[in-house]
PDB file of N, CA and C in Angstrom:
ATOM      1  N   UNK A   1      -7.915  -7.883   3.403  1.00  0.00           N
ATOM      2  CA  UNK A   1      -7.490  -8.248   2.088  1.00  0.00           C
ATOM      3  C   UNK A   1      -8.397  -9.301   1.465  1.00  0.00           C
ATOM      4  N   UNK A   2      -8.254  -9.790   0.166  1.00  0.00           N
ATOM      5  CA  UNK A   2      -9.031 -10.651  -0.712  1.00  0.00           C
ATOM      6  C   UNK A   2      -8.143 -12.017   0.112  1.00  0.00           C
ATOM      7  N   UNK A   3      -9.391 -13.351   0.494  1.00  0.00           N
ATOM      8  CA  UNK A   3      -9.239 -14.409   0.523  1.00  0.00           C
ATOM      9  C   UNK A   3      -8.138 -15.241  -0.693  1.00  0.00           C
ATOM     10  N   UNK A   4      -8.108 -16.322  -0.085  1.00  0.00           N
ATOM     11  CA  UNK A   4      -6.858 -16.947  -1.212  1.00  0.00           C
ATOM     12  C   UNK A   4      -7.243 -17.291  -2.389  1.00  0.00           C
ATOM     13  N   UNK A   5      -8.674 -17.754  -2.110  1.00  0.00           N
ATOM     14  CA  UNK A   5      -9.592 -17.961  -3.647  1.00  0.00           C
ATOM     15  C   UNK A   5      -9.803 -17.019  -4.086  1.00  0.00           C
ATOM     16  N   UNK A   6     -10.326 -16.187  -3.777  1.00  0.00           N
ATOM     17  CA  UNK A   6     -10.680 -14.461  -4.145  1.00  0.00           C
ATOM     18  C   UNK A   6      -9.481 -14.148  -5.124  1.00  0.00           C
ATOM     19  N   UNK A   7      -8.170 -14.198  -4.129  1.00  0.00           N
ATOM     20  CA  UNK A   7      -7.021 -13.835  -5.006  1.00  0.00           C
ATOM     21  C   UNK A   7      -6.468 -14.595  -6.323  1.00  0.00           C
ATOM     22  N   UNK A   8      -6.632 -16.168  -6.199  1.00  0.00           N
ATOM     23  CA  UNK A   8      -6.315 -16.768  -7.348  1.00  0.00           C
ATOM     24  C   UNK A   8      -7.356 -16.870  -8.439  1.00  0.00           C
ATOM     25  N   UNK A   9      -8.579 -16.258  -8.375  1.00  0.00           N
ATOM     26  CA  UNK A   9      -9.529 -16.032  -9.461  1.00  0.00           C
ATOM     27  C   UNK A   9      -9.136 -14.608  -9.441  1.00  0.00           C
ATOM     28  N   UNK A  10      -9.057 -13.826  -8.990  1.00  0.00           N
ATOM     29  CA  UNK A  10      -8.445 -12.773  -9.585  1.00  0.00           C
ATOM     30  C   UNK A  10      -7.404 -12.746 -10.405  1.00  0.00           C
ATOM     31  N   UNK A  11      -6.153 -13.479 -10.041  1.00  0.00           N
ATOM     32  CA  UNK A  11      -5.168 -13.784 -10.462  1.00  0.00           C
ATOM     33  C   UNK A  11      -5.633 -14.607 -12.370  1.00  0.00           C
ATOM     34  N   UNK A  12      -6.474 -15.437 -12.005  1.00  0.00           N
ATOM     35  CA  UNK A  12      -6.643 -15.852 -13.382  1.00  0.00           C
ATOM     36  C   UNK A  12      -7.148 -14.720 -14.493  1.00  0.00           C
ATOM     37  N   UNK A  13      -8.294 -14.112 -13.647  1.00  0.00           N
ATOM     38  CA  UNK A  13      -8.997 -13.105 -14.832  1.00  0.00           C
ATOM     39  C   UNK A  13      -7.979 -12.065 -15.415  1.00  0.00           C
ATOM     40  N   UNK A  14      -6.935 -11.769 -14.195  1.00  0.00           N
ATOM     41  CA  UNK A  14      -5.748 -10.608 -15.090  1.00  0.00           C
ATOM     42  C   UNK A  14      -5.174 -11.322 -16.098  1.00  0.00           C
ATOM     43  N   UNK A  15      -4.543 -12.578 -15.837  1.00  0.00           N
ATOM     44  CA  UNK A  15      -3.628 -13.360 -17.111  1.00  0.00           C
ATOM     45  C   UNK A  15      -4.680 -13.425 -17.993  1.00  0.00           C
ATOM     46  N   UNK A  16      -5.915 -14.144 -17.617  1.00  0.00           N
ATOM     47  CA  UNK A  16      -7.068 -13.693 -19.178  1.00  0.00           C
ATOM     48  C   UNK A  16      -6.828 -12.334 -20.021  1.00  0.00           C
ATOM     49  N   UNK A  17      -7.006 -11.649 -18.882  1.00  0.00           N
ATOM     50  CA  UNK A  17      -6.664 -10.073 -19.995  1.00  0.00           C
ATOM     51  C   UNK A  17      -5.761  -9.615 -20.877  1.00  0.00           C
ATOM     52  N   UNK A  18      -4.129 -10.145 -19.650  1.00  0.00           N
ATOM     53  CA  UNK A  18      -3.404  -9.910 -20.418  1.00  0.00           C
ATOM     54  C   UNK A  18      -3.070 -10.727 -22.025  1.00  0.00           C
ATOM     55  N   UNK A  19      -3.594 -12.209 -22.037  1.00  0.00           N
ATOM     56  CA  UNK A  19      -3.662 -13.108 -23.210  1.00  0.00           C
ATOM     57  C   UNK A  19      -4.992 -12.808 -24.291  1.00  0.00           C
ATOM     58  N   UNK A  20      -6.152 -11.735 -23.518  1.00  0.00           N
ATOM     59  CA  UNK A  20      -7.054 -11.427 -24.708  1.00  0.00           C
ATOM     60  C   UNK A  20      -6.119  -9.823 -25.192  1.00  0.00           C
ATOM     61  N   UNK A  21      -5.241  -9.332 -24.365  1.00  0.00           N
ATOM     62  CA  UNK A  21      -4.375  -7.753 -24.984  1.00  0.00           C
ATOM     63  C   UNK A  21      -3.541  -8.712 -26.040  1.00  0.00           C
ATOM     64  N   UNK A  22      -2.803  -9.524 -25.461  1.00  0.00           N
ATOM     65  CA  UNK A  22      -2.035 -10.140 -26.773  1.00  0.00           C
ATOM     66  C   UNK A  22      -2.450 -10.699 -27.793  1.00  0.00           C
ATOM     67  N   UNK A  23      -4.150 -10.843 -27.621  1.00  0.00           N
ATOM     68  CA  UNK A  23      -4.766 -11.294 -29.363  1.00  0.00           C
ATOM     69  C   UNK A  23      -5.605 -10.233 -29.506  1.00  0.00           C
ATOM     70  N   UNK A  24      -5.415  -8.709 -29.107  1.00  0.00           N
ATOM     71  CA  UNK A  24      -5.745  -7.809 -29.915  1.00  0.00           C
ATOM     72  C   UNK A  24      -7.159  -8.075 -29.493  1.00  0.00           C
ATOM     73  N   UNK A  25      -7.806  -8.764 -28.253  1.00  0.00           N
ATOM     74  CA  UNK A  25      -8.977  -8.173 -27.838  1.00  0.00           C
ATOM     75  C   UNK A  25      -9.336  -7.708 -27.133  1.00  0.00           C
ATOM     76  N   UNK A  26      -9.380  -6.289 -27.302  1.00  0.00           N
ATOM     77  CA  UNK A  26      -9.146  -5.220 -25.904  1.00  0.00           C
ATOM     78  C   UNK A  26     -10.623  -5.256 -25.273  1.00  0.00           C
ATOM     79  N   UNK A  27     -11.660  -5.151 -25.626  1.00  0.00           N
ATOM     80  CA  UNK A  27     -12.746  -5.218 -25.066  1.00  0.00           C
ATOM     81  C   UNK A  27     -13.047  -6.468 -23.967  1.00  0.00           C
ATOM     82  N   UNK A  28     -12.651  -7.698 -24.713  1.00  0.00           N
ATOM     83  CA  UNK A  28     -12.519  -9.211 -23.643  1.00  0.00           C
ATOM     84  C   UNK A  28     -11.413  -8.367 -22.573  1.00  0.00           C
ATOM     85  N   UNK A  29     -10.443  -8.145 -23.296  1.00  0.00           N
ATOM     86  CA  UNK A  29      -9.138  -7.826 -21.706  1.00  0.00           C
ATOM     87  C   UNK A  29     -10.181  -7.093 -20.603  1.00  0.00           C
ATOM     88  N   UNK A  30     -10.359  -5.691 -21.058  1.00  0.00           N
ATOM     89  CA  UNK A  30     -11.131  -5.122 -20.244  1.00  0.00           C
ATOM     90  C   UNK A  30     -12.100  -5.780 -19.442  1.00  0.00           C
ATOM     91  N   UNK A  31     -13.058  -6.366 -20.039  1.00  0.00           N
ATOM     92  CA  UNK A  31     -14.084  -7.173 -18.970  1.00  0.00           C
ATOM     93  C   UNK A  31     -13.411  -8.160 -17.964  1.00  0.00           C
ATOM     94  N   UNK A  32     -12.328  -8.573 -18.537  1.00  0.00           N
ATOM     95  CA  UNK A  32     -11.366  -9.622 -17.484  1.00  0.00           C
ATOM     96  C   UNK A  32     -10.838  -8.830 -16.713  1.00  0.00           C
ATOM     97  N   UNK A  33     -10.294  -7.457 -16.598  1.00  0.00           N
ATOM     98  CA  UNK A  33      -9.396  -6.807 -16.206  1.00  0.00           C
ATOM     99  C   UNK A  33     -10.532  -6.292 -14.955  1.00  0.00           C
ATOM    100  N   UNK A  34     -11.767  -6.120 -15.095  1.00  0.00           N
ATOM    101  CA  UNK A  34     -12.587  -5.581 -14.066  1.00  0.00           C
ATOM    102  C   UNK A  34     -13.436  -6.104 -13.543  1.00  0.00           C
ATOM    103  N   UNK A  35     -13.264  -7.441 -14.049  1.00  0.00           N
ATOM    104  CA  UNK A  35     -13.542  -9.012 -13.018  1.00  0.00           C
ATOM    105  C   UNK A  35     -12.270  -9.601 -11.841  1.00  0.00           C
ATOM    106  N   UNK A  36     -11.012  -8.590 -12.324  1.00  0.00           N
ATOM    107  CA  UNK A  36     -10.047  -9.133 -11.254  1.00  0.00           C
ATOM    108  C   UNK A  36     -10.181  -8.086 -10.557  1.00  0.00           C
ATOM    109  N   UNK A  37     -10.642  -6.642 -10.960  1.00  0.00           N
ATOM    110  CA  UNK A  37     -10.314  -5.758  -9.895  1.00  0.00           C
ATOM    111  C   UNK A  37     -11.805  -5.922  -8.650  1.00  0.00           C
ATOM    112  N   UNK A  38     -12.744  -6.119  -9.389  1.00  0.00           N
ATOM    113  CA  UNK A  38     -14.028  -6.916  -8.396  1.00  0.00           C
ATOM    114  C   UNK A  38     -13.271  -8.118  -7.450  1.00  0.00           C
ATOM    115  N   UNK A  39     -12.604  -8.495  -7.483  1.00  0.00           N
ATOM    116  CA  UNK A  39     -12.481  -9.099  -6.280  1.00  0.00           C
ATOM    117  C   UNK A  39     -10.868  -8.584  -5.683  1.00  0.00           C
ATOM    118  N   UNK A  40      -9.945  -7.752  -5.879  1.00  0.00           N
ATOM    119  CA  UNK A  40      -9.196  -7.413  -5.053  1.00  0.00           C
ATOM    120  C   UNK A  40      -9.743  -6.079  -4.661  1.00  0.00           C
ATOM    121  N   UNK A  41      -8.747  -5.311  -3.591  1.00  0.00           N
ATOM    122  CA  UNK A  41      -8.547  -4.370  -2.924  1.00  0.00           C
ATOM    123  C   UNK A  41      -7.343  -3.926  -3.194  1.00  0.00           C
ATOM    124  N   UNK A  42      -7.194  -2.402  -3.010  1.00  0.00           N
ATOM    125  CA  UNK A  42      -5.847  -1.901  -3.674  1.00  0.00           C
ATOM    126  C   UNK A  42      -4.856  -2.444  -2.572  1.00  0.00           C
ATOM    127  N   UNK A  43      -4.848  -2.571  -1.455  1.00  0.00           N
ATOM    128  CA  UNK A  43      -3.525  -3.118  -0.881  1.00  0.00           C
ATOM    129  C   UNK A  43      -3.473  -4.446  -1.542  1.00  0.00           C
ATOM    130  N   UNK A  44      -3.986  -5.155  -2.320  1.00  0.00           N
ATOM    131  CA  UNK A  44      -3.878  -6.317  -2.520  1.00  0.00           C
ATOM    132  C   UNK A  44      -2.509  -6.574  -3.733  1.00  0.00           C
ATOM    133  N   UNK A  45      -1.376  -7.447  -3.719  1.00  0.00           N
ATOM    134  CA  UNK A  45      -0.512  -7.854  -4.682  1.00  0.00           C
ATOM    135  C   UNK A  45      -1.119  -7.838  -5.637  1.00  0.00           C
ATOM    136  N   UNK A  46      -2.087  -8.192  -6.509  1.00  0.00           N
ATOM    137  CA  UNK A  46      -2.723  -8.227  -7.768  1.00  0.00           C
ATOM    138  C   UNK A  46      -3.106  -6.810  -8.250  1.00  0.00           C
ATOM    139  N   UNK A  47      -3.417  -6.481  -7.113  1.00  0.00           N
ATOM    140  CA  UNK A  47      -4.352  -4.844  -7.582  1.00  0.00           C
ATOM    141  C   UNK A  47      -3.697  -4.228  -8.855  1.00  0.00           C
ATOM    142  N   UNK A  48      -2.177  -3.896  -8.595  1.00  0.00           N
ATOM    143  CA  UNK A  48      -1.592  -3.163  -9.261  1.00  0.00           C
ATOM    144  C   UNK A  48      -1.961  -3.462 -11.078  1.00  0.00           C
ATOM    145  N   UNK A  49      -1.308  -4.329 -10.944  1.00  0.00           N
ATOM    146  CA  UNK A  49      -0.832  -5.564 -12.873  1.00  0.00           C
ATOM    147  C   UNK A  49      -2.984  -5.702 -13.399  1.00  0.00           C
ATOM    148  N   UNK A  50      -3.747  -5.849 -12.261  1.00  0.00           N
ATOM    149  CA  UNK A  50      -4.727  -5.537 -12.946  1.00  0.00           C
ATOM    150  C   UNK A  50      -5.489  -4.462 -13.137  1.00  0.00           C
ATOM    151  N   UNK A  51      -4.970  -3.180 -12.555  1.00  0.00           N
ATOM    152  CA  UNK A  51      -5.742  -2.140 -12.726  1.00  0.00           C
ATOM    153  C   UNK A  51      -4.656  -1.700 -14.203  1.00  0.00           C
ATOM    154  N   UNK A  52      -3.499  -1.767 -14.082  1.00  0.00           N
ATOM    155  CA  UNK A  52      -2.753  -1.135 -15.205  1.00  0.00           C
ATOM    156  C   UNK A  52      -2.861  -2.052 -16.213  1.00  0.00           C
ATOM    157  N   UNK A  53      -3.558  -3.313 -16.325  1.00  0.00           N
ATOM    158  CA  UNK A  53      -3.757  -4.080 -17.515  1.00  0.00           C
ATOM    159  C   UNK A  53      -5.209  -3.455 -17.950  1.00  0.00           C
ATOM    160  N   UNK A  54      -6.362  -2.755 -17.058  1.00  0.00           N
ATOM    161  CA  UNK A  54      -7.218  -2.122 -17.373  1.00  0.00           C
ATOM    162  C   UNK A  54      -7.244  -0.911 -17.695  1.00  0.00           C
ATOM    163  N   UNK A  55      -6.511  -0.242 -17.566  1.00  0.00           N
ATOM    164  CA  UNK A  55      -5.713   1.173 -18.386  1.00  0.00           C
ATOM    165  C   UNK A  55      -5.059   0.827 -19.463  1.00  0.00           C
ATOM    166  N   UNK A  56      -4.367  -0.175 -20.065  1.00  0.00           N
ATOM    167  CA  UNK A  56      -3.745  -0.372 -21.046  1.00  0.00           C
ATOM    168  C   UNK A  56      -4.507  -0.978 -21.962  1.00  0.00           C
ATOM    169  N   UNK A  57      -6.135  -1.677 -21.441  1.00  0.00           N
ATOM    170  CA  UNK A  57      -6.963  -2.098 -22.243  1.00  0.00           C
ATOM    171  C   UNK A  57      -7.626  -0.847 -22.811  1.00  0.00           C
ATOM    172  N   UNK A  58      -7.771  -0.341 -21.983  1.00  0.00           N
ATOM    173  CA  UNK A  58      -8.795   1.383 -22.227  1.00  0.00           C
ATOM    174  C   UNK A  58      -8.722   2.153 -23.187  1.00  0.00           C
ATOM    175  N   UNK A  59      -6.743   2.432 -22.797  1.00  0.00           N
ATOM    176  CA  UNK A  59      -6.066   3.043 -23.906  1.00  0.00           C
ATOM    177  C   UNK A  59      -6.628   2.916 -25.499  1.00  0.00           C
ATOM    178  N   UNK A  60      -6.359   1.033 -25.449  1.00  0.00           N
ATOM    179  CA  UNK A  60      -6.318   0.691 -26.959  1.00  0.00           C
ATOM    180  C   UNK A  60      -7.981   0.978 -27.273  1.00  0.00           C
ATOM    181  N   UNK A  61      -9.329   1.123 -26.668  1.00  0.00           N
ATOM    182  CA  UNK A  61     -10.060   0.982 -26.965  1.00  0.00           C
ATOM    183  C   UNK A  61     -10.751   2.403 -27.239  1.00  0.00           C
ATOM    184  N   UNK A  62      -9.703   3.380 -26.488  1.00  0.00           N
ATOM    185  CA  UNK A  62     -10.175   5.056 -25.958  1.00  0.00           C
ATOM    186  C   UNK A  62      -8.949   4.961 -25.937  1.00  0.00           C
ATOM    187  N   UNK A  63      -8.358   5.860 -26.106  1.00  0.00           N
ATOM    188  CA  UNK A  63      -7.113   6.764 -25.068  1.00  0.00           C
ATOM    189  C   UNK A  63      -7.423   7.818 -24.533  1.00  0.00           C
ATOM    190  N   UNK A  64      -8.616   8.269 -24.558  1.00  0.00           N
ATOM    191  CA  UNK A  64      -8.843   9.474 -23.422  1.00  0.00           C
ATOM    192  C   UNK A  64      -9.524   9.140 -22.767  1.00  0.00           C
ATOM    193  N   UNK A  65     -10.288   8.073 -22.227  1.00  0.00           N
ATOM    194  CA  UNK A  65     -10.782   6.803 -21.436  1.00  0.00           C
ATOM    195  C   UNK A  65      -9.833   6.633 -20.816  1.00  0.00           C
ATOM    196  N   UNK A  66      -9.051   6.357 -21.519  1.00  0.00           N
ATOM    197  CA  UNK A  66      -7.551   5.009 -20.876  1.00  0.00           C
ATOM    198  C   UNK A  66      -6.584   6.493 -20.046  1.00  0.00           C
ATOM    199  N   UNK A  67      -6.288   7.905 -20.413  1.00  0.00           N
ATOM    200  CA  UNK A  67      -6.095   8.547 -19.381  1.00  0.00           C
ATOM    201  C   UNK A  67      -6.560   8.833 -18.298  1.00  0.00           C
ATOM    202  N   UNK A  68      -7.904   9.416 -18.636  1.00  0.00           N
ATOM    203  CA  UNK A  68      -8.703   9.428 -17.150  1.00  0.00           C
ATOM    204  C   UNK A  68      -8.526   8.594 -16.204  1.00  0.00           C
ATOM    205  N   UNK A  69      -9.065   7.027 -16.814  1.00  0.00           N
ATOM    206  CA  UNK A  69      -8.741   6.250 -15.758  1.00  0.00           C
ATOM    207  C   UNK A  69      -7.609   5.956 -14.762  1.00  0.00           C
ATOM    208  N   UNK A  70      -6.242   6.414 -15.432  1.00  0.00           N
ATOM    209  CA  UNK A  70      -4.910   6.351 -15.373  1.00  0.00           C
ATOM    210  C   UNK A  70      -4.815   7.447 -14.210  1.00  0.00           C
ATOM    211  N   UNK A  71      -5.267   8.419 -14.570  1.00  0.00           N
ATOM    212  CA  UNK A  71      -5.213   9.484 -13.430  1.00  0.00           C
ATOM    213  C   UNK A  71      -5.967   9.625 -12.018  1.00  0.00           C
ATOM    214  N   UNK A  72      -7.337   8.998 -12.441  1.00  0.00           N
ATOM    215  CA  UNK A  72      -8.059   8.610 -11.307  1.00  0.00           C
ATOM    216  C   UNK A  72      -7.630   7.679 -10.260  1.00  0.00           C
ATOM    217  N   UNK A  73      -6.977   6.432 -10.905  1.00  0.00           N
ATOM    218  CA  UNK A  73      -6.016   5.136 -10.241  1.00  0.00           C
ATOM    219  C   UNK A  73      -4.656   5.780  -9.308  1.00  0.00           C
ATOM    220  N   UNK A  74      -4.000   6.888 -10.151  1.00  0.00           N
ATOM    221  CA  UNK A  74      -3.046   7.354 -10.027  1.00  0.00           C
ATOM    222  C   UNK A  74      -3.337   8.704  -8.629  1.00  0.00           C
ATOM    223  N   UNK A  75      -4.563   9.190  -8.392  1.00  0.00           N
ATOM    224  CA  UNK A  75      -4.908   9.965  -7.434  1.00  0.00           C
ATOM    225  C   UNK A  75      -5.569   9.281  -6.108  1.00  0.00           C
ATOM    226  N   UNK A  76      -6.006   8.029  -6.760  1.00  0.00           N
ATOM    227  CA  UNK A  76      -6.680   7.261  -5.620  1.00  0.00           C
ATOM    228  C   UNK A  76      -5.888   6.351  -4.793  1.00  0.00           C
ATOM    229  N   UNK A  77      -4.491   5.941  -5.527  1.00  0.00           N
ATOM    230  CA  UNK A  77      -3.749   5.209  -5.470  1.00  0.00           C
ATOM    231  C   UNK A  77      -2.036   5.663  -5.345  1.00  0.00           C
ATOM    232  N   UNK A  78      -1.638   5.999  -4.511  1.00  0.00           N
ATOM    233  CA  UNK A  78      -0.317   6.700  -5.213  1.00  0.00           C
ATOM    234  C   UNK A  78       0.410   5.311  -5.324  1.00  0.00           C
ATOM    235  N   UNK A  79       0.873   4.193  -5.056  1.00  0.00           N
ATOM    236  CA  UNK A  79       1.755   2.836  -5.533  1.00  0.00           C
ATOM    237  C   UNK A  79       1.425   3.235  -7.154  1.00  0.00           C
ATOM    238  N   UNK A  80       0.207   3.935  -7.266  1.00  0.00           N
ATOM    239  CA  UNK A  80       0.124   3.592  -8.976  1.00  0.00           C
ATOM    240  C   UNK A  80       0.908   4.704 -10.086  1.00  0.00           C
ATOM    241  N   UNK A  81       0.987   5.891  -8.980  1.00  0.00           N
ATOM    242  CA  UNK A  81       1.891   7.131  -9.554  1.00  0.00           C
ATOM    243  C   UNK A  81       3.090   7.335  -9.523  1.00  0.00           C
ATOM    244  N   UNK A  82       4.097   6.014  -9.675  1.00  0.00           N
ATOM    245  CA  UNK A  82       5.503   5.857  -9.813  1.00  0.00           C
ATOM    246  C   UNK A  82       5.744   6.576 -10.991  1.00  0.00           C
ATOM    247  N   UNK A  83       7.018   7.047 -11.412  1.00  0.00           N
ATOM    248  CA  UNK A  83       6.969   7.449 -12.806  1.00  0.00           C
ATOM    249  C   UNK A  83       7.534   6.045 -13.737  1.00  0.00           C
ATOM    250  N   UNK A  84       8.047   5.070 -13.183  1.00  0.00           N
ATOM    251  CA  UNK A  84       8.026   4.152 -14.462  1.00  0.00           C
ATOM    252  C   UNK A  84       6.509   4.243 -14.857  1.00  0.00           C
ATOM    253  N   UNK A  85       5.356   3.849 -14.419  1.00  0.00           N
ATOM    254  CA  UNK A  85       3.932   3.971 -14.441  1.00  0.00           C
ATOM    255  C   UNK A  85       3.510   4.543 -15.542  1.00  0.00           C
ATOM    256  N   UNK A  86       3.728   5.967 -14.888  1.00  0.00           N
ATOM    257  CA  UNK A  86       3.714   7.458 -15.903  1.00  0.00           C
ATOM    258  C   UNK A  86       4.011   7.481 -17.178  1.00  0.00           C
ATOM    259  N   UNK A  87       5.307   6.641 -17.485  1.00  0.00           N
ATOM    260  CA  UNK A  87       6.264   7.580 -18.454  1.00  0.00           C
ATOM    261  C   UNK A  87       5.587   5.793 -19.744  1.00  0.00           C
ATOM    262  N   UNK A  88       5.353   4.446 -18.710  1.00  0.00           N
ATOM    263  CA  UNK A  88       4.902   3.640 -19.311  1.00  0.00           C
ATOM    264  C   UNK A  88       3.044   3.794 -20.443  1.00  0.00           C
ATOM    265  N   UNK A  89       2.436   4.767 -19.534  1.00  0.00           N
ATOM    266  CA  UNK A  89       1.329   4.967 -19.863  1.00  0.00           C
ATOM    267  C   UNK A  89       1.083   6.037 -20.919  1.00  0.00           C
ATOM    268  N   UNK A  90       1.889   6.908 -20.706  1.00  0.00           N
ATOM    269  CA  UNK A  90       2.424   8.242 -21.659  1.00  0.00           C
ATOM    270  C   UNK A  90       2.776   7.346 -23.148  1.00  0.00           C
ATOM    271  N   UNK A  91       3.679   6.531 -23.047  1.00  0.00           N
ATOM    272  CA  UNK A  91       4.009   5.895 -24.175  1.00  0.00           C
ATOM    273  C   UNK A  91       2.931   5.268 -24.769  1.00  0.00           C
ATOM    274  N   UNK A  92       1.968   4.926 -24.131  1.00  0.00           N
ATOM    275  CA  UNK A  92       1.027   4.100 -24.891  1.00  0.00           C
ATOM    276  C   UNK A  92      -0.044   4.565 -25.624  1.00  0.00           C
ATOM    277  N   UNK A  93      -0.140   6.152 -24.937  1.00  0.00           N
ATOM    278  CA  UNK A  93      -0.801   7.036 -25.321  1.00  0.00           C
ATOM    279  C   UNK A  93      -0.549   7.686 -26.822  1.00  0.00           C
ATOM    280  N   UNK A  94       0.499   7.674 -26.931  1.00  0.00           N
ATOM    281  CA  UNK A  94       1.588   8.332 -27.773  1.00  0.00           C
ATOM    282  C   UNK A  94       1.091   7.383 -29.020  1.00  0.00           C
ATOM    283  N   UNK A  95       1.387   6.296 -28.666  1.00  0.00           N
ATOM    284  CA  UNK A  95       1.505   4.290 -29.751  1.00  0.00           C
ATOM    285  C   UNK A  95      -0.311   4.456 -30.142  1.00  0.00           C
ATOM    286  N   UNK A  96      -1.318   5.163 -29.371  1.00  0.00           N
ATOM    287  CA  UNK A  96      -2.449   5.031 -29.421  1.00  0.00           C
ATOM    288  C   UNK A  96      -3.204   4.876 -30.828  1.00  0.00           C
ATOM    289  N   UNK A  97      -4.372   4.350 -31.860  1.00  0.00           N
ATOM    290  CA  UNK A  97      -4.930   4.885 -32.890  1.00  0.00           C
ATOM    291  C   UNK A  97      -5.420   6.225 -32.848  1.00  0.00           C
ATOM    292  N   UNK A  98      -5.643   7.278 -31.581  1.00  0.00           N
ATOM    293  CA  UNK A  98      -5.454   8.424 -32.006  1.00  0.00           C
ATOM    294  C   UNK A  98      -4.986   9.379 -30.698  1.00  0.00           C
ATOM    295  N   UNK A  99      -3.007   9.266 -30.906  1.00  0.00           N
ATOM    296  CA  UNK A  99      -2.716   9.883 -29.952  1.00  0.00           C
ATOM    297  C   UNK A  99      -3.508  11.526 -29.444  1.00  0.00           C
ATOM    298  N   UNK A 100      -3.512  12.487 -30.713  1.00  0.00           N
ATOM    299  CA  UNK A 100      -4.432  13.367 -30.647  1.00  0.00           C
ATOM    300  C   UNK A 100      -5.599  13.684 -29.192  1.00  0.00           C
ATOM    301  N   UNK A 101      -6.153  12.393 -29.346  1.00  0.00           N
ATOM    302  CA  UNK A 101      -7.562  12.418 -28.324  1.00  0.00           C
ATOM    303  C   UNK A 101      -6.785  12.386 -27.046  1.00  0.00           C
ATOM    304  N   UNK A 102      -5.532  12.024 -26.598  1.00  0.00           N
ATOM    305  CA  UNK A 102      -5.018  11.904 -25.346  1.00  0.00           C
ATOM    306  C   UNK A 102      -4.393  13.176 -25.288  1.00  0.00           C
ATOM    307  N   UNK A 103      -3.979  13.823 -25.816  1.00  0.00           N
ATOM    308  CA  UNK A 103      -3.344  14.868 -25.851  1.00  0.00           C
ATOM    309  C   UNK A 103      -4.601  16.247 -25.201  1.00  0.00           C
ATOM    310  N   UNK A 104      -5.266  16.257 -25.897  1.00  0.00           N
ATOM    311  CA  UNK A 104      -6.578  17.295 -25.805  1.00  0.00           C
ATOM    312  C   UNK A 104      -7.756  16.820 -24.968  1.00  0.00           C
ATOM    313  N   UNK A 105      -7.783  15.801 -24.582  1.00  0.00           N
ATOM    314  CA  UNK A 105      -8.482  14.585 -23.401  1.00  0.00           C
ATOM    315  C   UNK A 105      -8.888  16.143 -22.326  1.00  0.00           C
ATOM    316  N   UNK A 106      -7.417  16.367 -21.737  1.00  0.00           N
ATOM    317  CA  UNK A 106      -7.539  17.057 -20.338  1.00  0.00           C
ATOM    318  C   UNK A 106      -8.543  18.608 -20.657  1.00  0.00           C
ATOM    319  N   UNK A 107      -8.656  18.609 -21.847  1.00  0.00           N
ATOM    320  CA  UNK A 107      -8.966  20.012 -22.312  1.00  0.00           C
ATOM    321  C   UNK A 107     -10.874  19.457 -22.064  1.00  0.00           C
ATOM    322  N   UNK A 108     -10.958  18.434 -22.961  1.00  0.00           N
ATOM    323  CA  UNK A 108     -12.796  18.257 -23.126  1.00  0.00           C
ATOM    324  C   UNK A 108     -13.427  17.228 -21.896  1.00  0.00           C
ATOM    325  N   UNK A 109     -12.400  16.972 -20.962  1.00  0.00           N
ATOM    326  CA  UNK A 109     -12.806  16.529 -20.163  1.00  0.00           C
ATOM    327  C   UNK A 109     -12.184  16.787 -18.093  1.00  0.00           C
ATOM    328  N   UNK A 110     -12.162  17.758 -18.340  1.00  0.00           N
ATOM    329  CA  UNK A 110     -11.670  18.629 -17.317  1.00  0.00           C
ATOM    330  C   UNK A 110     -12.697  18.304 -15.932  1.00  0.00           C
ATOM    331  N   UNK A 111     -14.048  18.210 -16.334  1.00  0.00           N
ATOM    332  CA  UNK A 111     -14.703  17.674 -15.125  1.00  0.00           C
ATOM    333  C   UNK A 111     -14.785  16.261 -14.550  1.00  0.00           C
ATOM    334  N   UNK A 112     -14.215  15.196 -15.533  1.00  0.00           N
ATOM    335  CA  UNK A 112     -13.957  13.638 -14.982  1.00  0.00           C
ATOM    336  C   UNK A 112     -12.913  14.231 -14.448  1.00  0.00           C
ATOM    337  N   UNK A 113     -11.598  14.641 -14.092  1.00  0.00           N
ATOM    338  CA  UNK A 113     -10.434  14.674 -13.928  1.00  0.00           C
ATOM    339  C   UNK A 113     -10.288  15.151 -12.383  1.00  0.00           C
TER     340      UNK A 113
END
């Protein structure tokens, strides 16, 4: 597993993300969001809240980005394929600036998948 420092700088860069998602800067979240996942491991307590704060950054920036990734996490990871998860990520997709692109995602991008 990630050391204790490892984990509490991880720990900081997710709350960064999640406080640059709440001022609407999804691009900062993202770079924070994959500065915490650089230092955990998926068994790690953090893993989770920062890989799905990096799908929820994605979303807002892509939503057919922000699926892929969702599915890839979700195949590599099953802790990540709960359906609260699912039905949470679906919604965001939905809330997206262009739900459309998530919808037809699986169609033009069938070989990331």
């Amino acid at each position: 597993g990630t050391s204790e420092a490892g984990a509490l700088k991880a720990t900081a860069h997710t709350d960064a993300g999640y406080a640059s998602m709440g001022a609407g800067q999804y691009e900062a979240a993202l770079e924070s969001f994959g500065k915490a996942l650089e230092l955990l491991e998926p068994a790690d307590a953090g893993f989770e809240r920062a890989a799905m704060g990096e799908v929820d950054a994605l979303i807002q920036i892509n939503a057919c980005e922000g699926q892929v990734r969702y599915l890839h996490l979700a195949g590599n990871h099953p802790q990540l394929a709960q359906p609260g998860d699912f039905e949470s990520v679906a919604r965001k997709l939905t809330h997206s600036e262009e739900p459309w692109k998530a919808v037809f995602c699986p169609f033009s991008t069938a070989e990331k998948c």
